[in-house]
Protein backbone atom coordinates (compact mmCIF):
# COMPACT_ATOMS: atom_id res chain seq x y z
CA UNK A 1 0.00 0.00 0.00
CA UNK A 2 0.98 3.47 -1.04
CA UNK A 3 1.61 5.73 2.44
CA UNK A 4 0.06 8.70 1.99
CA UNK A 5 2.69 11.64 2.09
CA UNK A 6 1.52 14.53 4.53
CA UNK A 7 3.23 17.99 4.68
CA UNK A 8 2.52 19.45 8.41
CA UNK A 9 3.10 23.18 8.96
CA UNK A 10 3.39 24.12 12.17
CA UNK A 11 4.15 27.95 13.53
CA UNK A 12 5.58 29.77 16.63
CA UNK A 13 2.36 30.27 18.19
CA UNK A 14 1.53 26.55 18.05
CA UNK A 15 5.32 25.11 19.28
CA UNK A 16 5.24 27.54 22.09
CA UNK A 17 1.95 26.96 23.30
CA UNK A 18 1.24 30.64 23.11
CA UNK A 19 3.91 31.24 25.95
CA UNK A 20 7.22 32.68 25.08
CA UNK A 21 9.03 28.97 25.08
CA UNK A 22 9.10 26.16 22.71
CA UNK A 23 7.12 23.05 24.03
CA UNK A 24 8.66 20.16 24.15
CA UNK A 25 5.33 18.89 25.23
CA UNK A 26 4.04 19.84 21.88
CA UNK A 27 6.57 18.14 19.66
CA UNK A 28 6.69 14.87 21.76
CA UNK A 29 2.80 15.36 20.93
CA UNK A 30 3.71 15.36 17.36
CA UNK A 31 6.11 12.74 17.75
CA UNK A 32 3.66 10.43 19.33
CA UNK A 33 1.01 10.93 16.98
CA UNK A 34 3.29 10.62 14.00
CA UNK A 35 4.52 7.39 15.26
CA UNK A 36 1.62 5.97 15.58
CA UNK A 37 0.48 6.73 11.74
CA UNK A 38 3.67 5.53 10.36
CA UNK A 39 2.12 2.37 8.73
CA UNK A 40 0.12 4.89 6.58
CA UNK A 41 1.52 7.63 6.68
CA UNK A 42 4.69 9.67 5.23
CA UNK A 43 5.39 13.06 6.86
CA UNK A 44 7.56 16.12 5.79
CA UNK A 45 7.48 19.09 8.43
CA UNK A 46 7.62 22.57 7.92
CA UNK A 47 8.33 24.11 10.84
CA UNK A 48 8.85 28.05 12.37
CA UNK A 49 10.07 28.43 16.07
CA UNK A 50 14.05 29.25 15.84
CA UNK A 51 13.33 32.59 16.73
CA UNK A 52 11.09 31.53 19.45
CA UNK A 53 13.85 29.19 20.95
CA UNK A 54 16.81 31.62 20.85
CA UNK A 55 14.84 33.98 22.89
CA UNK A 56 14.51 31.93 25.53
CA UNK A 57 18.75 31.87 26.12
CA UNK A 58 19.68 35.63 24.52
CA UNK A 59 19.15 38.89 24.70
CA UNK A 60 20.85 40.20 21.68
CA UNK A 61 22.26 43.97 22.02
CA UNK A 62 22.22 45.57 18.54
CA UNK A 63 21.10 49.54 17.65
CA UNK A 64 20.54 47.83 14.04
CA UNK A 65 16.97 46.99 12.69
CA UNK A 66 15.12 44.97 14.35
CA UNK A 67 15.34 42.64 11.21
CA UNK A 68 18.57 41.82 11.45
CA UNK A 69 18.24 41.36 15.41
CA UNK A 70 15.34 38.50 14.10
CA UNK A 71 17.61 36.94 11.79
CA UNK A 72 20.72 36.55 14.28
CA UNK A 73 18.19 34.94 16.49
CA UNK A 74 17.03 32.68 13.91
CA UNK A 75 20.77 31.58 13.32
CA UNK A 76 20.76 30.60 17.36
CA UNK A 77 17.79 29.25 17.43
CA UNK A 78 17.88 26.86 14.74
CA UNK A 79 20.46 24.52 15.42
CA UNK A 80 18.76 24.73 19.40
CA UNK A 81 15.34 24.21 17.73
CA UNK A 82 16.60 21.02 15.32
CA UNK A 83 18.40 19.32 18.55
CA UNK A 84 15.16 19.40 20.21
CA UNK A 85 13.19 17.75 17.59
CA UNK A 86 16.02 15.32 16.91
CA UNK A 87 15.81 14.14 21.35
CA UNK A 88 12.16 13.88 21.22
CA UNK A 89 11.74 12.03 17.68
CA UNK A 90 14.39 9.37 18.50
CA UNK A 91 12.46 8.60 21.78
CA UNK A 92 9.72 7.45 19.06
CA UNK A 93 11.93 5.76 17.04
CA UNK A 94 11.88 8.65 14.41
CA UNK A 95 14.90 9.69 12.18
CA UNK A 96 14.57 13.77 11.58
CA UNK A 97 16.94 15.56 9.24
CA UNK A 98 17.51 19.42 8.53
CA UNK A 99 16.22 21.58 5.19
CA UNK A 100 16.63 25.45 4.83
CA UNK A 101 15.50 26.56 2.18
CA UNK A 102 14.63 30.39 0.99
CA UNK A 103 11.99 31.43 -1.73
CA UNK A 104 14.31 31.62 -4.26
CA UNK A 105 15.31 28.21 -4.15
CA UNK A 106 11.52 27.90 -6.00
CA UNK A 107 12.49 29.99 -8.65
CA UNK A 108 15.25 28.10 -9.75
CA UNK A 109 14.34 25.28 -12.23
CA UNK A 110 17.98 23.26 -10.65
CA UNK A 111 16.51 23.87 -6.86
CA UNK A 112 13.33 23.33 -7.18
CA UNK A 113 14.37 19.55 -9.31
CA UNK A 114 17.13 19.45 -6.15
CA UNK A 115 14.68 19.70 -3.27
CA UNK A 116 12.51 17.32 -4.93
CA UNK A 117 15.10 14.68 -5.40
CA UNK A 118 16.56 15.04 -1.50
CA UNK A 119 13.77 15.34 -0.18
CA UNK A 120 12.21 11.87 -2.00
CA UNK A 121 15.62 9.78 -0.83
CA UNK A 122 15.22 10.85 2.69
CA UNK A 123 11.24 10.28 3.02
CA UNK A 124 11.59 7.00 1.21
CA UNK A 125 14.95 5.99 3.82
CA UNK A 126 12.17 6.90 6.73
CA UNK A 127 13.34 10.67 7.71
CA UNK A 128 11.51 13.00 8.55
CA UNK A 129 12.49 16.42 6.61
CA UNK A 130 11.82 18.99 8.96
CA UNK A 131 12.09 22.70 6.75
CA UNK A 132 12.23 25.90 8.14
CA UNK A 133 13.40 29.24 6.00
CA UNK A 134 17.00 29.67 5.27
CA UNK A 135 16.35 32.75 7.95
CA UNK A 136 20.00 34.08 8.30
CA UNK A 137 20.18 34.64 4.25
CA UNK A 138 16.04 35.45 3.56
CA UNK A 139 13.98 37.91 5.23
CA UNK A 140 10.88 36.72 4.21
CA UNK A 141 9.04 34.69 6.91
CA UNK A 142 10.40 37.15 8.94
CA UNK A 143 8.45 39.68 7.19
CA UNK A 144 5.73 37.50 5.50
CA UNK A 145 3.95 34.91 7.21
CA UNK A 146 5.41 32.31 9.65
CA UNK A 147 6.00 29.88 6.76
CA UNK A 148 2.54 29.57 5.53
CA UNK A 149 3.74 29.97 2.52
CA UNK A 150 6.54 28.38 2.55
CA UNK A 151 4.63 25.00 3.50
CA UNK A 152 2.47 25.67 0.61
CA UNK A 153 4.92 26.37 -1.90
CA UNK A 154 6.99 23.11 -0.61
CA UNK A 155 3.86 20.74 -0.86
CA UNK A 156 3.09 22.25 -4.24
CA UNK A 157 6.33 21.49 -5.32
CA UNK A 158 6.83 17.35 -3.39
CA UNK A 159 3.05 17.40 -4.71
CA UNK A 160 2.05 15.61 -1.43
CA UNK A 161 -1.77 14.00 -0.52
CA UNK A 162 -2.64 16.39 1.89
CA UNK A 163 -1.12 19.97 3.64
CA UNK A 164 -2.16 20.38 7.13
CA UNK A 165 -1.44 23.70 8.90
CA UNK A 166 -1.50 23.04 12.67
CA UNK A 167 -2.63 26.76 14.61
CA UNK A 168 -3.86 28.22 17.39
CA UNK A 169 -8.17 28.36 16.12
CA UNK A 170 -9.97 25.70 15.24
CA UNK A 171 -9.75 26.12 11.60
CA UNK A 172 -11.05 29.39 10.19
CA UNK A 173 -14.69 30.95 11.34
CA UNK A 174 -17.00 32.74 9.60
CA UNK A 175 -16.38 36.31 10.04
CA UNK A 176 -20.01 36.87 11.50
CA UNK A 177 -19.66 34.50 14.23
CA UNK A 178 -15.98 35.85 15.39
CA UNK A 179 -17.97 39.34 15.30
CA UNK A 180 -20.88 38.37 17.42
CA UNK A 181 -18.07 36.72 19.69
CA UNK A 182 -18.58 32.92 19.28
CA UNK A 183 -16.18 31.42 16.68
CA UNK A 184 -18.30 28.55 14.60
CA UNK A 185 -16.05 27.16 12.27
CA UNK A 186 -16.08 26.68 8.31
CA UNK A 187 -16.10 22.73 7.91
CA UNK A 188 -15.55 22.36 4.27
CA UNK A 189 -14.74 25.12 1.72
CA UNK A 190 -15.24 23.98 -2.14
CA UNK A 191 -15.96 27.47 -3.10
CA UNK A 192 -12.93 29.39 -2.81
CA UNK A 193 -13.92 32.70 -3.30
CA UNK A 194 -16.00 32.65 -0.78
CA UNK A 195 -13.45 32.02 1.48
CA UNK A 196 -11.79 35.39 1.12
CA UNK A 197 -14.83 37.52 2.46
CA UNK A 198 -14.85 35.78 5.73
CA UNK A 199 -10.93 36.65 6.77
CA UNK A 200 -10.91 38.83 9.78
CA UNK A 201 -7.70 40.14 10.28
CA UNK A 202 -5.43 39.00 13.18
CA UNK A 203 -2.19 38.08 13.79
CA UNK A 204 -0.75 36.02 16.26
CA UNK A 205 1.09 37.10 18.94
CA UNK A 206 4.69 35.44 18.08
CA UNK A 207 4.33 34.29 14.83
CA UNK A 208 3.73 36.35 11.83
CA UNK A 209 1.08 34.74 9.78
CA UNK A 210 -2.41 35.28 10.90
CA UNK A 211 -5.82 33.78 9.38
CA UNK A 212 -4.83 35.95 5.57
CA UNK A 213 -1.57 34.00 5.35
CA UNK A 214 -3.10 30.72 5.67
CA UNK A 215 -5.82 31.44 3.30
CA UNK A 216 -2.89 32.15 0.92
CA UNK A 217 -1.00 29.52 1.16
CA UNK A 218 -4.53 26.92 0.69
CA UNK A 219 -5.04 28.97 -2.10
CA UNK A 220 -1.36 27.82 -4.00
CA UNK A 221 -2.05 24.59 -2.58
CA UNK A 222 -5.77 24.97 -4.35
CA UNK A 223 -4.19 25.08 -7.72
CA UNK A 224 -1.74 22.09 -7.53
CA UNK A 225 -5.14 20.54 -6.58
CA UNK A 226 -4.01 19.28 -3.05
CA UNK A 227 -6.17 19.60 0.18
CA UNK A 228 -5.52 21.77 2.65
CA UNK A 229 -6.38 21.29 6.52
CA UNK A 230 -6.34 23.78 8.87
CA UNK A 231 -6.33 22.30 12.51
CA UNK A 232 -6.69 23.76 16.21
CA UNK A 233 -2.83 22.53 16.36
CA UNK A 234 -2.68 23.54 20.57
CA UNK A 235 -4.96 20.61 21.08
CA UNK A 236 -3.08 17.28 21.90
CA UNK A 237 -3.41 14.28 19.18
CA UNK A 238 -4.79 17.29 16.81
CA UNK A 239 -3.56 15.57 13.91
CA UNK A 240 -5.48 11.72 14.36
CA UNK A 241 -8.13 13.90 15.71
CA UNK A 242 -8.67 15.36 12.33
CA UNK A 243 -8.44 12.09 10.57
CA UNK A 244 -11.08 10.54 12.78
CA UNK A 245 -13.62 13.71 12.50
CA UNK A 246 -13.08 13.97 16.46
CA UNK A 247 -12.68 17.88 16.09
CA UNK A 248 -13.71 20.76 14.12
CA UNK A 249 -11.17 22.19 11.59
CA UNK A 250 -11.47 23.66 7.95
CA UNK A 251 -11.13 21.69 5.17
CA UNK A 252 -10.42 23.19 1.98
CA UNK A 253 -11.06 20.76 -0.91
């Protein structure tokens, strides 16, 4: 049987719980959950939180923009932020390996063939790709969207089954129910457009994506016809929870 190949995007907000560390209680969550759907399932992880983790050991001291600050604490916090993964994953019997990449790598005929071809030996020698943004050369998720787009672009491009972004809602609501102050979410979306007019703008409080970013990054997933998932990822077991229709989330077909 064919395992179906799942790209996961998870963000700050999500890995940290919504506190100002990364949770190791949240990736042994993932960990567990991925484990356990192994005999089905291949998974490639996209994942933000180097900034997150370097700001739990430094304070940096620069009177240069804050940019640059964010991208010298993405070069600490990555290797910090990989280690961690790579502890909790073995303890599951799960092999992990590195990717940066930066948006340019997609514009490149030779990088985008590249990516495809390292990332299909690793998944097929059972490691798990885990992707962030090349953040000490590329300012964009810094400035962007906490990899939203990046996951999109990246399951676009390995043309996996399914792209599930794990955040901190329970998929998206309709804008008239996060106005009258009880979120009801949008189960299934076939019509895109209609998607657009319910986006309330809000951004999370350490990442940098927000409710437009994810919409976004369905939509490029839209037109390389895979689904996109977008899952309440601060629950524990969110991700068999969404296969077994345990919780509400947004799927976009």
């Amino acid at each position: 049987m064919r395992k179906k190949r799942i790209l996961l995007k998870i963000g700050s907000n999500t890995l940290t719980k919504e506190t100002d560390n990364i949770s190791r209680g949240k990736i042994e969550d993932m960990a567990s959950q991925i484990a356990k759907l192994q005999d089905t399932c291949k998974f490639i992880i996209v994942s933000s939180g180097a900034i997150a983790v370097a700001k739990q050991f430094v304070k940096l001291e620069s009177k240069r923009k804050d940019i640059f600050v964010k991208q010298a604490l993405a070069s600490i916090g990555q290797p910090h932020l990989i280690r961690i993964y790579q502890e909790i994953f073995r303890e599951y019997g799960l092999l992990t390996s590195q990717c940066l990449l930066s948006y340019s790598d997609f514009e490149k005929q030779e990088s985008k063939t590249n990516i495809v071809n390292t990332i299909n030996v690793l998944v097929n020698n059972n490691y798990i790709p885990i992707i962030n943004e090349n953040d000490t050369v590329a300012t964009d998720e810094i400035k962007f969207g906490d990899n939203d787009k990046l996951g999109a672009l990246t399951a676009s491009l390995l043309e996996v089954d399914l792209f599930i972004i794990a955040t901190n809602t329970n998929g998206i609501y309709t804008k008239e129910s996060i106005e009258n102050g009880t979120p009801k979410t949008i189960g299934l979306v076939e019509d895109f457009s209609q998607l657009t007019n319910q986006v309330v703008n809000s951004k999370s409080s350490h990442g940098s994506g927000g409710m437009e970013s994810k919409i976004e990054a369905a939509s490029v997933t839209k037109k390389a016809n895979i689904e996109t998932w977008i899952v309440n990822g601060l629950e524990d077991n969110f991700i068999v929870n969404a296969f077994e229709n345990k919780v509400p989330f947004t799927k976009i077909k």
